[in-house]
C-alpha atoms as a PDB file:
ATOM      1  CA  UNK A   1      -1.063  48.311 -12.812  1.00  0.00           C
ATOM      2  CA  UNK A   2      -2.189  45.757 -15.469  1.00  0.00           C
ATOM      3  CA  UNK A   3      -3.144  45.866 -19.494  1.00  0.00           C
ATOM      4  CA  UNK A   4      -3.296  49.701 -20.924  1.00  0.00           C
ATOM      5  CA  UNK A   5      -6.512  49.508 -22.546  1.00  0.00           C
ATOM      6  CA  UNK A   6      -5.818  52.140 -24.602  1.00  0.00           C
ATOM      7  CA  UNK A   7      -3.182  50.585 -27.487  1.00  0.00           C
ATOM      8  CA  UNK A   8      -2.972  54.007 -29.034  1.00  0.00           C
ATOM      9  CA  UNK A   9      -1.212  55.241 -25.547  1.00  0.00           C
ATOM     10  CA  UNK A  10       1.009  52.246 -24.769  1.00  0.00           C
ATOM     11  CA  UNK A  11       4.352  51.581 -25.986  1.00  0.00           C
ATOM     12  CA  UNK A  12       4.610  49.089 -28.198  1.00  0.00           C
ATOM     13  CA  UNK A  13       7.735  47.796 -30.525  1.00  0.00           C
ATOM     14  CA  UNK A  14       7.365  45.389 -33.858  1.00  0.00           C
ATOM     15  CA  UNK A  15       9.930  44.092 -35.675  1.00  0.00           C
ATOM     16  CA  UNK A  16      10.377  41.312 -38.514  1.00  0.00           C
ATOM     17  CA  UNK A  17      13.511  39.472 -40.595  1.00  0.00           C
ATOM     18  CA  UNK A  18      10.936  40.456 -44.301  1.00  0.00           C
ATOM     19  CA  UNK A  19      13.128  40.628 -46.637  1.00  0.00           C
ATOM     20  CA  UNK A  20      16.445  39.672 -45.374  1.00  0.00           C
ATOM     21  CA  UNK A  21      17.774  35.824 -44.867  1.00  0.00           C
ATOM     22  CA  UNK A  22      19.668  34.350 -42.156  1.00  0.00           C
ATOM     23  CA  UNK A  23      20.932  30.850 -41.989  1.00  0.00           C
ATOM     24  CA  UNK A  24      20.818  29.071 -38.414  1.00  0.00           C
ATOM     25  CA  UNK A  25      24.043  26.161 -37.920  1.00  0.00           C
ATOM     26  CA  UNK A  26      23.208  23.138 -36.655  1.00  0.00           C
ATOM     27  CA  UNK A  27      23.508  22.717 -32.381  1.00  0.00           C
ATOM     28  CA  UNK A  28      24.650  26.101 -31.803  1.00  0.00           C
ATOM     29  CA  UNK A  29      22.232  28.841 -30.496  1.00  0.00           C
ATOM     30  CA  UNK A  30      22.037  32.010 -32.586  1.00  0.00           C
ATOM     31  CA  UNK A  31      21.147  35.221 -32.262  1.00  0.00           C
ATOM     32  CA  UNK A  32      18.210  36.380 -34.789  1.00  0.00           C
ATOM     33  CA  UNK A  33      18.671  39.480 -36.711  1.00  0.00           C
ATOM     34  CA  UNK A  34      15.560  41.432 -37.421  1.00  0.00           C
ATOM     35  CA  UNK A  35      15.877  44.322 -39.940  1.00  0.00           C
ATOM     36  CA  UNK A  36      12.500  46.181 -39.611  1.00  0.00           C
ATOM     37  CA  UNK A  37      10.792  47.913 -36.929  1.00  0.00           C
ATOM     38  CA  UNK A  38       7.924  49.776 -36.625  1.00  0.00           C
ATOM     39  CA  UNK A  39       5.764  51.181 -33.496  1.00  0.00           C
ATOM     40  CA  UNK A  40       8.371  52.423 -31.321  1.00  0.00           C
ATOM     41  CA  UNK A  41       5.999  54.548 -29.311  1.00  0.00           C
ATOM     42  CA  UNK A  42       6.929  56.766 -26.627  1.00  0.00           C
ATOM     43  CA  UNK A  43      10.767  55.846 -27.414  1.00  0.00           C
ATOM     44  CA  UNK A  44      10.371  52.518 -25.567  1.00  0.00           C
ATOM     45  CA  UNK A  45      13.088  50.996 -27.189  1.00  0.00           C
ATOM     46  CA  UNK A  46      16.228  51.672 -28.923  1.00  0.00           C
ATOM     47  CA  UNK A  47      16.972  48.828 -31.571  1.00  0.00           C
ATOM     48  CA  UNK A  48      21.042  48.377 -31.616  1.00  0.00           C
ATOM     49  CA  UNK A  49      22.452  44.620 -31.550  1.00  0.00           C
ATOM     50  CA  UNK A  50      19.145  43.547 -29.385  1.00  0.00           C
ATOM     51  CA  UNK A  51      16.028  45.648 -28.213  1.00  0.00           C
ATOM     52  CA  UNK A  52      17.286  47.735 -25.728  1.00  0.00           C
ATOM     53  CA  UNK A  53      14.474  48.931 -23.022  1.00  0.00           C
ATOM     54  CA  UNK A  54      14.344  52.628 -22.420  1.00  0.00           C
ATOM     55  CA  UNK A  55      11.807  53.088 -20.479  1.00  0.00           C
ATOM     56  CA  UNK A  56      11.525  50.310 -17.033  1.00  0.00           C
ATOM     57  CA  UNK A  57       8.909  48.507 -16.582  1.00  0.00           C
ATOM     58  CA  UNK A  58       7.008  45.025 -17.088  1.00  0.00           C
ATOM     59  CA  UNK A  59       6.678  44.094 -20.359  1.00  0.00           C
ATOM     60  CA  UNK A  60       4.919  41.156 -22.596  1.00  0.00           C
ATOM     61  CA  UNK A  61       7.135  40.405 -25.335  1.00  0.00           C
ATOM     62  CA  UNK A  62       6.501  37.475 -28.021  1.00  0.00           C
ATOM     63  CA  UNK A  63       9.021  35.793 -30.205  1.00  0.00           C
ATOM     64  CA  UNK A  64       8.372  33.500 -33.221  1.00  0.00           C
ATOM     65  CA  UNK A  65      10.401  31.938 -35.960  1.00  0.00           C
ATOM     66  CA  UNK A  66       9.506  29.648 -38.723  1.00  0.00           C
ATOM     67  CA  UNK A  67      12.177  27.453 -40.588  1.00  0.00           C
ATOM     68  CA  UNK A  68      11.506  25.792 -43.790  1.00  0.00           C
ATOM     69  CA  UNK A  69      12.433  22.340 -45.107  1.00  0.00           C
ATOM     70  CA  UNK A  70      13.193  20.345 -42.138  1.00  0.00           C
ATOM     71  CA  UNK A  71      13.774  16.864 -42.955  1.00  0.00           C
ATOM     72  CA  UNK A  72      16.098  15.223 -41.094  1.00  0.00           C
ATOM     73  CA  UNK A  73      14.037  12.605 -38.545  1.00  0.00           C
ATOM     74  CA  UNK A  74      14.543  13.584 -35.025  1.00  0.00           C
ATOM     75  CA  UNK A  75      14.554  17.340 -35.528  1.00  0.00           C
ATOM     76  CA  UNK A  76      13.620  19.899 -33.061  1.00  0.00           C
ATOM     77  CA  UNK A  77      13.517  23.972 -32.612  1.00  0.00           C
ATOM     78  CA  UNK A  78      13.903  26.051 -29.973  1.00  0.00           C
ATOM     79  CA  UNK A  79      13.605  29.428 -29.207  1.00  0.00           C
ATOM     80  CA  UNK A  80      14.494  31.550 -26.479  1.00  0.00           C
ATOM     81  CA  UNK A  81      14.763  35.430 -24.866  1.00  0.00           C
ATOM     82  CA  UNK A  82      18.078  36.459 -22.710  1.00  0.00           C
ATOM     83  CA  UNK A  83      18.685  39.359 -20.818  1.00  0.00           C
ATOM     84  CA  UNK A  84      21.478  40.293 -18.090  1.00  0.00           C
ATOM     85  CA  UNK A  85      22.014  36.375 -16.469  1.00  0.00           C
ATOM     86  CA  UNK A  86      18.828  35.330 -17.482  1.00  0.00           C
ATOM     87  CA  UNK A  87      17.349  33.173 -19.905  1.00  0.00           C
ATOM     88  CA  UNK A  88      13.547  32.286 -20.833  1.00  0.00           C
ATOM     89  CA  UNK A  89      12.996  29.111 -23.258  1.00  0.00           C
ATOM     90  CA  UNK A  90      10.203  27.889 -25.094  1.00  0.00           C
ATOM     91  CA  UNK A  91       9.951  23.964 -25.323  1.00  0.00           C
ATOM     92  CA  UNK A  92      11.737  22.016 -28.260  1.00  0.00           C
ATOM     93  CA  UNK A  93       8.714  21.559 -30.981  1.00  0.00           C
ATOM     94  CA  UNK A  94       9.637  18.500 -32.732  1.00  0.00           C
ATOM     95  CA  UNK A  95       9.089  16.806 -36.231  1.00  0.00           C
ATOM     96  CA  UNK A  96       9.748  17.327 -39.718  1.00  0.00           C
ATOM     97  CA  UNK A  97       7.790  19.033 -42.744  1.00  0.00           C
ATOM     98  CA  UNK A  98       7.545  21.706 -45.054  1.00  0.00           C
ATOM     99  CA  UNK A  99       8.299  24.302 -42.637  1.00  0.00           C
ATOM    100  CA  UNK A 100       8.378  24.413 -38.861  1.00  0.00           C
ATOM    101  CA  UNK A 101       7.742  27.199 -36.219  1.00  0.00           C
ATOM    102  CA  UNK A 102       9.149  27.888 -32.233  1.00  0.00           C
ATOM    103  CA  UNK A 103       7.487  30.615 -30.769  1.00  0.00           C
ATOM    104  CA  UNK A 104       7.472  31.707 -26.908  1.00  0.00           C
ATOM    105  CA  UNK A 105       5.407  34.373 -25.019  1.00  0.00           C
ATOM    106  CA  UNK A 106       7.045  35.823 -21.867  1.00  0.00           C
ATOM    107  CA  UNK A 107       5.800  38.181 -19.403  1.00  0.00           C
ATOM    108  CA  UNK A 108       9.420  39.978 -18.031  1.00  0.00           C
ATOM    109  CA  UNK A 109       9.114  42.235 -14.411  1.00  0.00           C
ATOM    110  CA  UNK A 110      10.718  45.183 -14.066  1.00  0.00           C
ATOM    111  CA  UNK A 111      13.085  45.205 -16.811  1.00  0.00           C
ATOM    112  CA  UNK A 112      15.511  48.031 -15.827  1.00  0.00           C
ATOM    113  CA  UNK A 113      16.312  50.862 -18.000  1.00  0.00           C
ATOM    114  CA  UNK A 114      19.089  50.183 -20.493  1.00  0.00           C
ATOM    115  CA  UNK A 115      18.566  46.174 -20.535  1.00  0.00           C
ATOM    116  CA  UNK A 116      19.177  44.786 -23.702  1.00  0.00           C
ATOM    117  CA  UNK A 117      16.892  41.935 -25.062  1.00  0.00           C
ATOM    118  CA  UNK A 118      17.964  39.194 -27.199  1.00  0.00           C
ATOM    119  CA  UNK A 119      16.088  36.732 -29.519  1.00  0.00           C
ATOM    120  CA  UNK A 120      17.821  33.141 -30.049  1.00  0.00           C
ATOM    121  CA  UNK A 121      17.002  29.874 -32.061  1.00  0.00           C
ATOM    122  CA  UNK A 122      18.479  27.036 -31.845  1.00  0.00           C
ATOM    123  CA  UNK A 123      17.776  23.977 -34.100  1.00  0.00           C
ATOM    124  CA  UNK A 124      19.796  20.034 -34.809  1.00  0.00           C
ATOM    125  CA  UNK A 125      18.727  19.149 -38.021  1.00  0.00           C
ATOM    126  CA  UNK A 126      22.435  18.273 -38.982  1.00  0.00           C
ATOM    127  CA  UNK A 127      23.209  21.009 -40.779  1.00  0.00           C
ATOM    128  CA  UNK A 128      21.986  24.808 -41.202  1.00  0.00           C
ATOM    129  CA  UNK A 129      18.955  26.089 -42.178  1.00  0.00           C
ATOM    130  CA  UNK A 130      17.152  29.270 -43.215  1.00  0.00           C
ATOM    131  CA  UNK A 131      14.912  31.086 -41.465  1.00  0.00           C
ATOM    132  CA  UNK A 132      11.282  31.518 -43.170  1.00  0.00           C
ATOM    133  CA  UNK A 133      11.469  35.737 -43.995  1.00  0.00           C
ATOM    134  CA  UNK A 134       7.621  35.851 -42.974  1.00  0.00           C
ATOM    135  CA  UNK A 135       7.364  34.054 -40.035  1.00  0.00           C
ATOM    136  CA  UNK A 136      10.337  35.670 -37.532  1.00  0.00           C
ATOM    137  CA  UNK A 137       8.895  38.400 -36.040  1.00  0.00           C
ATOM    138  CA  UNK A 138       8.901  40.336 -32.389  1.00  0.00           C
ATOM    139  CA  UNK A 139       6.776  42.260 -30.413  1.00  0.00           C
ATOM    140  CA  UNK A 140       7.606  44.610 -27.004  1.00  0.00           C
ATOM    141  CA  UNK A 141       4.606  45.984 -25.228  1.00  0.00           C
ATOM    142  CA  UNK A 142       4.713  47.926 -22.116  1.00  0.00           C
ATOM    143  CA  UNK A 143       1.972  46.111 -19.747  1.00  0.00           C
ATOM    144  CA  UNK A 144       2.724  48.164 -16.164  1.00  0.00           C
END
């Protein structure tokens, strides 16, 4: 078990929000809609309302999202994977600025067959805000 050396053999999912726009609401957490995907090697996933694992196994998956124009003081982002009961958070990043960014690695064991994977963001700026097109992106690869 352990890292496939060969990234040509293991499967691997990518996915983005380019060129689509989705607004986040203040204090609730929202599921993240990502319109492209690319890689799906070896049918590892099947890309329906959430990334839905086909094939079980332990997998490294990494989440990021990038929101622009945060100004209200006090401000903070989170991000977060769910599947079945079970939720895995990244910590709040904090601040204010041009744009602002949550992003959280996660290494999930023996996801079984069927599970479906979601990607949430949650944010309290006051009101909603977009999510930055090139910055939300995913990534599923098969690790054992």
């Amino acid at each position: 078990t352990g890292f496939k050396l060969d990234t040509r053999a293991t499967p691997h999912m990518h996915g983005s929000t380019f060129g689509g726009t989705q607004s986040i609401p203040n204090a609730t957490w929202t599921k993240v809609v990502f319109i492209n995907h690319s890689g799906n090697t070896s049918g590892l996933v099947q890309v329906s309302g959430g990334t839905q694992i086909m094939i079980k196994g332990t997998y490294l998956i990494n989440f990021r999202v990038g929101f622009s124009a945060v100004t209200a003081a006090g401000s903070y982002v989170q991000c977060r994977l769910t599947y079945g009961n079970i939720g895995e958070s990244a910590p709040c990043i904090s601040g204010t600025g041009a744009s602002m960014t949550a992003e959280i690695n996660a290494v999930l064991h023996e996801i079984p067959r069927g599970q479906i994977i979601d990607y949430e963001v949650y944010q309290n700026s006051g009101g909603p805000l977009t999510l930055l097109n090139i910055q939300n992106q995913y990534s599923v690869t098969e690790i054992s």
